[in-house]
N, C-alpha and C. Protein backbone atom coordinates (compact mmCIF):
# COMPACT_ATOMS: atom_id res chain seq x y z
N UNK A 1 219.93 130.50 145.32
CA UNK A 1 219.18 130.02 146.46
C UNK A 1 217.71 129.84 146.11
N UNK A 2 217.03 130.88 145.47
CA UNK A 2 215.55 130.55 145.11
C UNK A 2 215.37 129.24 144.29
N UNK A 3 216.45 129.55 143.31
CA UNK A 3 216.19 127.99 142.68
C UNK A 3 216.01 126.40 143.09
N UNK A 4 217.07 126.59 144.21
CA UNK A 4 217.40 125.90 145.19
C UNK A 4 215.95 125.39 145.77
N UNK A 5 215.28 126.56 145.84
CA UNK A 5 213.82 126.53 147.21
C UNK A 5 212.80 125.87 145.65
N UNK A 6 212.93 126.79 144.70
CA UNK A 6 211.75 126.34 143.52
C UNK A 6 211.64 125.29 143.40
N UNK A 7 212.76 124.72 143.22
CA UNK A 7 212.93 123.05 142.46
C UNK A 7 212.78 121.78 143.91
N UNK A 8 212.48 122.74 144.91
CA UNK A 8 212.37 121.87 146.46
C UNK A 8 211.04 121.97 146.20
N UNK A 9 210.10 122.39 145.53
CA UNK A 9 208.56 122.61 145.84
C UNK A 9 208.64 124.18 146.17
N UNK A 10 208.95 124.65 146.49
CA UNK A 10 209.21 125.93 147.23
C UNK A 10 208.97 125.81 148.89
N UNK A 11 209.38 126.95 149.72
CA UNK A 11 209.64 127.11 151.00
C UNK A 11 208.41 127.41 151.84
N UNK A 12 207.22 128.05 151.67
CA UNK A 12 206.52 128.28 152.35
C UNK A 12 204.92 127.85 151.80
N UNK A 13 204.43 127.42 152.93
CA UNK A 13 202.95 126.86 153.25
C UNK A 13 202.16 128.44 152.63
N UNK A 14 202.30 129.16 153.13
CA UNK A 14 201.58 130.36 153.17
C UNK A 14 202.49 131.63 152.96
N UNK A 15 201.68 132.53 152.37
CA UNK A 15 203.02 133.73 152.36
C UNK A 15 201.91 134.92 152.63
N UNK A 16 202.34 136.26 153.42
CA UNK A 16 201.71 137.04 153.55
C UNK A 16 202.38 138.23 153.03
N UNK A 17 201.74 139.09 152.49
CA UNK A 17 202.63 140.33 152.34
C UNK A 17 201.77 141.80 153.21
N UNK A 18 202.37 142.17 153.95
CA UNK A 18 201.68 143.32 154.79
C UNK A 18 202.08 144.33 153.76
N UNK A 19 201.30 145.65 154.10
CA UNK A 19 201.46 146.70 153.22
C UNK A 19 202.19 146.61 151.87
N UNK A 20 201.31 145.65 150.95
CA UNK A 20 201.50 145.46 149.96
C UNK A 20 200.90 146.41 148.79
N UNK A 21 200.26 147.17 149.42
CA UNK A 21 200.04 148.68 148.75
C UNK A 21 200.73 149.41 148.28
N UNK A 22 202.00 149.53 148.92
CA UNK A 22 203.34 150.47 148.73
C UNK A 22 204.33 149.23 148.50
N UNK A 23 204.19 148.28 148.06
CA UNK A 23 204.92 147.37 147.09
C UNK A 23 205.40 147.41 145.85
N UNK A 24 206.77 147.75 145.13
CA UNK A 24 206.54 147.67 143.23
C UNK A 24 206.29 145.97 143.19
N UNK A 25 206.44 145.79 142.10
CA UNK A 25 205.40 144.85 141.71
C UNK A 25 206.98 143.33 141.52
N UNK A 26 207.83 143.59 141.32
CA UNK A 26 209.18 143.07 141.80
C UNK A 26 209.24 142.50 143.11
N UNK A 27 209.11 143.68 144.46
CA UNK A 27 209.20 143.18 145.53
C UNK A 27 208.52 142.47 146.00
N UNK A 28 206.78 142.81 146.04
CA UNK A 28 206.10 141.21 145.84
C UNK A 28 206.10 140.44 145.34
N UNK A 29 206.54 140.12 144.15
CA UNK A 29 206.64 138.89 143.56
C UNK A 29 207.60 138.27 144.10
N UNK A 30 208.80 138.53 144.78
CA UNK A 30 210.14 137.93 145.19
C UNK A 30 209.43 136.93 146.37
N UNK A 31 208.63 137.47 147.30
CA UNK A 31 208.17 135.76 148.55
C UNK A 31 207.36 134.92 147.56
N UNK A 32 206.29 135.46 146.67
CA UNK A 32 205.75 134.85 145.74
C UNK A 32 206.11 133.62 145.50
N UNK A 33 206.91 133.72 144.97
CA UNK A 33 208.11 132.85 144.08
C UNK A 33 208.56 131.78 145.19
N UNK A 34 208.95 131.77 146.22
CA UNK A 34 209.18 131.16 147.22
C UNK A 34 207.96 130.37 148.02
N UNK A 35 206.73 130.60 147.32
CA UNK A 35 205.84 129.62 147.83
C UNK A 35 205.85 128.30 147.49
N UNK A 36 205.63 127.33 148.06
CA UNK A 36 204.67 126.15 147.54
C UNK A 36 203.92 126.18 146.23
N UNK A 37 203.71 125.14 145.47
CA UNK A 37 202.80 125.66 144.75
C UNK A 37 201.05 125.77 144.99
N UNK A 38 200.42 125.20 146.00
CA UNK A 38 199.35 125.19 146.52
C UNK A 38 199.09 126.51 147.11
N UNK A 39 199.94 127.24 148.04
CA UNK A 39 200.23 127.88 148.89
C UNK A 39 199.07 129.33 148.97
N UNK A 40 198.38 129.79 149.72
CA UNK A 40 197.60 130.17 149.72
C UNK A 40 198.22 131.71 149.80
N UNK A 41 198.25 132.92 149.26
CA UNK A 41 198.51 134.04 149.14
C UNK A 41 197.85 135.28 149.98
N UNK A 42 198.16 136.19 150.65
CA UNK A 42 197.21 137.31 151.34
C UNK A 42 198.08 138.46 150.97
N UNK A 43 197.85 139.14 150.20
CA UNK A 43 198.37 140.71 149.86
C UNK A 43 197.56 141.35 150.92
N UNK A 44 197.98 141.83 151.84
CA UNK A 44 197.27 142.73 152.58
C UNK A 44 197.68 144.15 152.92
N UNK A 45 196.56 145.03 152.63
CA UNK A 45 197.21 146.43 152.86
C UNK A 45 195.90 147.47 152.28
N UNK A 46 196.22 148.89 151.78
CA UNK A 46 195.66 149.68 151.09
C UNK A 46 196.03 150.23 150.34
N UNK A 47 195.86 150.26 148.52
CA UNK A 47 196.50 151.04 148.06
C UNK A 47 196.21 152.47 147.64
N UNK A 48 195.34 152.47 148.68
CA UNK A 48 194.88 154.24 148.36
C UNK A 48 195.98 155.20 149.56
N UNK A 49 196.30 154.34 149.96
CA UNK A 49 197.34 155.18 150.88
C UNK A 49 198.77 155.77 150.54
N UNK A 50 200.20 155.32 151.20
CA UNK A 50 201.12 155.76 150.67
C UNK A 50 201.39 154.58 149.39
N UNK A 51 201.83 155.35 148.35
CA UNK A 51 201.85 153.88 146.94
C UNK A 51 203.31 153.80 147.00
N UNK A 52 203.74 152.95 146.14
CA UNK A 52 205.25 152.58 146.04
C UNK A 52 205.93 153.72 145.89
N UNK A 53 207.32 153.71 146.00
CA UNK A 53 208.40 155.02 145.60
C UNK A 53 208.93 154.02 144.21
N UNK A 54 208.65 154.91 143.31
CA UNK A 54 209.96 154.53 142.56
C UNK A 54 210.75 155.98 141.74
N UNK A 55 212.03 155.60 141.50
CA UNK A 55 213.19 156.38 141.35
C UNK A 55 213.52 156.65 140.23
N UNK A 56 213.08 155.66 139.11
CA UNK A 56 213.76 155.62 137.56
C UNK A 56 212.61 155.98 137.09
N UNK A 57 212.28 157.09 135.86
CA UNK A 57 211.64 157.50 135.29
C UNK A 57 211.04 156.65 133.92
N UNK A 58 212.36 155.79 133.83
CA UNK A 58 211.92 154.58 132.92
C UNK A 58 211.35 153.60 133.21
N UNK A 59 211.52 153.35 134.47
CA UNK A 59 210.68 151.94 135.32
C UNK A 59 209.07 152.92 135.46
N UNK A 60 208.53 153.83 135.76
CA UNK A 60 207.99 154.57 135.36
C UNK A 60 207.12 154.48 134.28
N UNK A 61 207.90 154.90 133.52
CA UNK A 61 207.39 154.96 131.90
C UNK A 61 206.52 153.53 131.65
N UNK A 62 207.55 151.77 132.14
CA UNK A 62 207.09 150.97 131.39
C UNK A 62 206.02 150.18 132.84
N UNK A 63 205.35 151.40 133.02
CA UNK A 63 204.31 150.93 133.98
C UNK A 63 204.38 150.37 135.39
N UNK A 64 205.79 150.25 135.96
CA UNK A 64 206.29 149.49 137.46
C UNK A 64 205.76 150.61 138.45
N UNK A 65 205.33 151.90 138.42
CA UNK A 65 205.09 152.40 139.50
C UNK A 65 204.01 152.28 140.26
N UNK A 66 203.43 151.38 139.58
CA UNK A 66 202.00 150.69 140.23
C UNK A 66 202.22 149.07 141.29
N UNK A 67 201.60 149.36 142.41
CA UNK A 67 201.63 148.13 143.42
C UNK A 67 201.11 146.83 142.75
N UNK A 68 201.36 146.09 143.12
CA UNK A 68 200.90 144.55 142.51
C UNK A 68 199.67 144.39 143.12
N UNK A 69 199.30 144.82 144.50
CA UNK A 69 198.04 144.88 145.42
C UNK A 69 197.48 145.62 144.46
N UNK A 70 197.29 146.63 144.13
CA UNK A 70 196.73 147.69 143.10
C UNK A 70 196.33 147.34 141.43
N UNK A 71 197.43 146.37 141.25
CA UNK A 71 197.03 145.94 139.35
C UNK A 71 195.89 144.77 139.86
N UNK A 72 196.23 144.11 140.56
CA UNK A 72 195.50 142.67 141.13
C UNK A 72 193.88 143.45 140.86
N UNK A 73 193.49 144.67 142.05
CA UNK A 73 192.20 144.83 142.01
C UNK A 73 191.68 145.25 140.70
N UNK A 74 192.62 146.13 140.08
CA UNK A 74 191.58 146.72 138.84
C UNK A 74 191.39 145.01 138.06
N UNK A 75 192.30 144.21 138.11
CA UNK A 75 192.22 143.17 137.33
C UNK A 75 191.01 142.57 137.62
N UNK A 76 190.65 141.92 138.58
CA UNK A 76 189.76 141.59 139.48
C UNK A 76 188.10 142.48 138.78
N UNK A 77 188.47 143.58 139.52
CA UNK A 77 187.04 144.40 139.21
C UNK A 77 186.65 144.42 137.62
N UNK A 78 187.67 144.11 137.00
CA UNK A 78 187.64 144.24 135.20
C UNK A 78 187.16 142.57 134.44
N UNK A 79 187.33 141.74 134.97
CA UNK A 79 187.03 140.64 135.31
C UNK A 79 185.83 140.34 135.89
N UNK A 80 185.33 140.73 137.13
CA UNK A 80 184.26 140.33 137.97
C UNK A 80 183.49 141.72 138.34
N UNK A 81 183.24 142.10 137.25
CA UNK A 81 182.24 143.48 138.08
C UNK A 81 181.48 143.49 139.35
N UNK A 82 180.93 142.14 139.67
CA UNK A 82 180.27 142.14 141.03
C UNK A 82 181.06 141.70 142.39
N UNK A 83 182.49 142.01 141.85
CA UNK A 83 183.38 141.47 142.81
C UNK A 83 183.72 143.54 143.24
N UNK A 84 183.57 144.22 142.35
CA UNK A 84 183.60 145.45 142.22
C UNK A 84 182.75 146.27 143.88
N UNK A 85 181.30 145.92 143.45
CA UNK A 85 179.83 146.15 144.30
C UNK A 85 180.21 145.36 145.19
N UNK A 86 180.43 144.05 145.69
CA UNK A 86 180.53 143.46 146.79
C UNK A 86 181.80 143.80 147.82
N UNK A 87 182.75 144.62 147.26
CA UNK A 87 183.78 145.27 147.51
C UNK A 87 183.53 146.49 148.25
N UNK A 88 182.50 147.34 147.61
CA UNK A 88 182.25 148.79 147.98
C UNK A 88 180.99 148.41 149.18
N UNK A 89 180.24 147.89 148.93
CA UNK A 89 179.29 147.00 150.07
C UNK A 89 180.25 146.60 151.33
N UNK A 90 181.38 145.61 151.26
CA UNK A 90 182.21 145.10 152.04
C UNK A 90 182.99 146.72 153.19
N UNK A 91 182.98 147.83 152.02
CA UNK A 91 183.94 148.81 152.29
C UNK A 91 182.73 149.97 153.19
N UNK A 92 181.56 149.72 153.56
CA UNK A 92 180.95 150.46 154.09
C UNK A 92 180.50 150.46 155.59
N UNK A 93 181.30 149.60 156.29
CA UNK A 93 181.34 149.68 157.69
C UNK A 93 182.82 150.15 158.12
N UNK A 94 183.35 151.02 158.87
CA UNK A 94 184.53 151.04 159.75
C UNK A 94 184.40 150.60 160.97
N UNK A 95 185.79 149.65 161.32
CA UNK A 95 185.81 149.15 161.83
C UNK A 95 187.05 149.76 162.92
N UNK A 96 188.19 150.64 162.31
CA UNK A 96 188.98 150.75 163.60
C UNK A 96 188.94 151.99 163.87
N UNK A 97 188.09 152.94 163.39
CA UNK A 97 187.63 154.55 164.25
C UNK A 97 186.63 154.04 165.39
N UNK A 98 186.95 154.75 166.34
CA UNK A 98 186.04 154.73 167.43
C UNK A 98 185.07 156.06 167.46
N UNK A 99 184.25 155.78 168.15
CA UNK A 99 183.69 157.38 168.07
C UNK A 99 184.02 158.47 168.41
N UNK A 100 183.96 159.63 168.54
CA UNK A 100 182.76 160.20 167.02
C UNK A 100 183.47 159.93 165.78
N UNK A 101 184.74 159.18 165.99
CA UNK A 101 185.19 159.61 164.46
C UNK A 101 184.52 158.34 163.41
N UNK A 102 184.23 157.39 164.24
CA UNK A 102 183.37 156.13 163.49
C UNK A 102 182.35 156.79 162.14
N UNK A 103 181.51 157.57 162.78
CA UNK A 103 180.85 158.51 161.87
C UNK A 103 181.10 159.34 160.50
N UNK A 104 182.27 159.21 160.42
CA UNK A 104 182.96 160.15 159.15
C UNK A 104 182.64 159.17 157.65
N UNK A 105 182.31 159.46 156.80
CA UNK A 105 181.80 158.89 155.35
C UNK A 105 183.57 158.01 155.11
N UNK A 106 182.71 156.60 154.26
CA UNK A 106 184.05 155.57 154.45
C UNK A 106 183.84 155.41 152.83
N UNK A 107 184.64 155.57 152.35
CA UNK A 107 185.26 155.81 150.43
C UNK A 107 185.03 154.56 149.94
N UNK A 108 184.60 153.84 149.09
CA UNK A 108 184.31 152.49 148.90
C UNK A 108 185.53 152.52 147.58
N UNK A 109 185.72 150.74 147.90
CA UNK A 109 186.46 150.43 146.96
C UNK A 109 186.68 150.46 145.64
């Protein structure tokens, strides 16, 4: 069936992935693949929160226990150091604590 969708252009305009933080790096790539090729991408999520489960100690070993949201940024920040600072800048307002808890120190990216 994917092939089916690949060789159509692929199926979707846009693809989003919510909590792509706790993604292995497999499961996001699977809508991936099903885009358009233009198709504009949004990994959205945190990966400082809950991270992927994985089960095999060998998938493990050859590095899969890391989110694709998660390799993306170090890639990114390793690449664009000022994408790094404009990140931790970006990461210094909260926005969905209300008060008093608004006030609590916010961890930069």
């Amino acid at each position: 069936m994917a092939a089916v969708l690949r060789s159509a252009g692929g199926l979707f305009d846009l693809v989003v992935v919510d909590e792509s933080g706790q993604g292995l790096a497999p499961e996001v790539l699977l809508p991936l693949r099903l885009a358009k090729p233009q198709a504009p991408v949004l990994l959205a999520g945190d990966p400082r929160q809950l991270g992927p489960v994985l089960r095999s100690a060998t998938a493990a070993a050859a590095g899969l226990g890391v989110s694709l949201l998660d390799s993306w940024i170090h890639y990114w920040h390793s690449v664009l150091p000022q994408l790094a600072a404009a990140a931790a800048a970006a990461g210094d307002k909260q926005h969905r604590k209300q008060p008093p808890h608004s006030s609590a120190p916010v961890c930069p990216v």
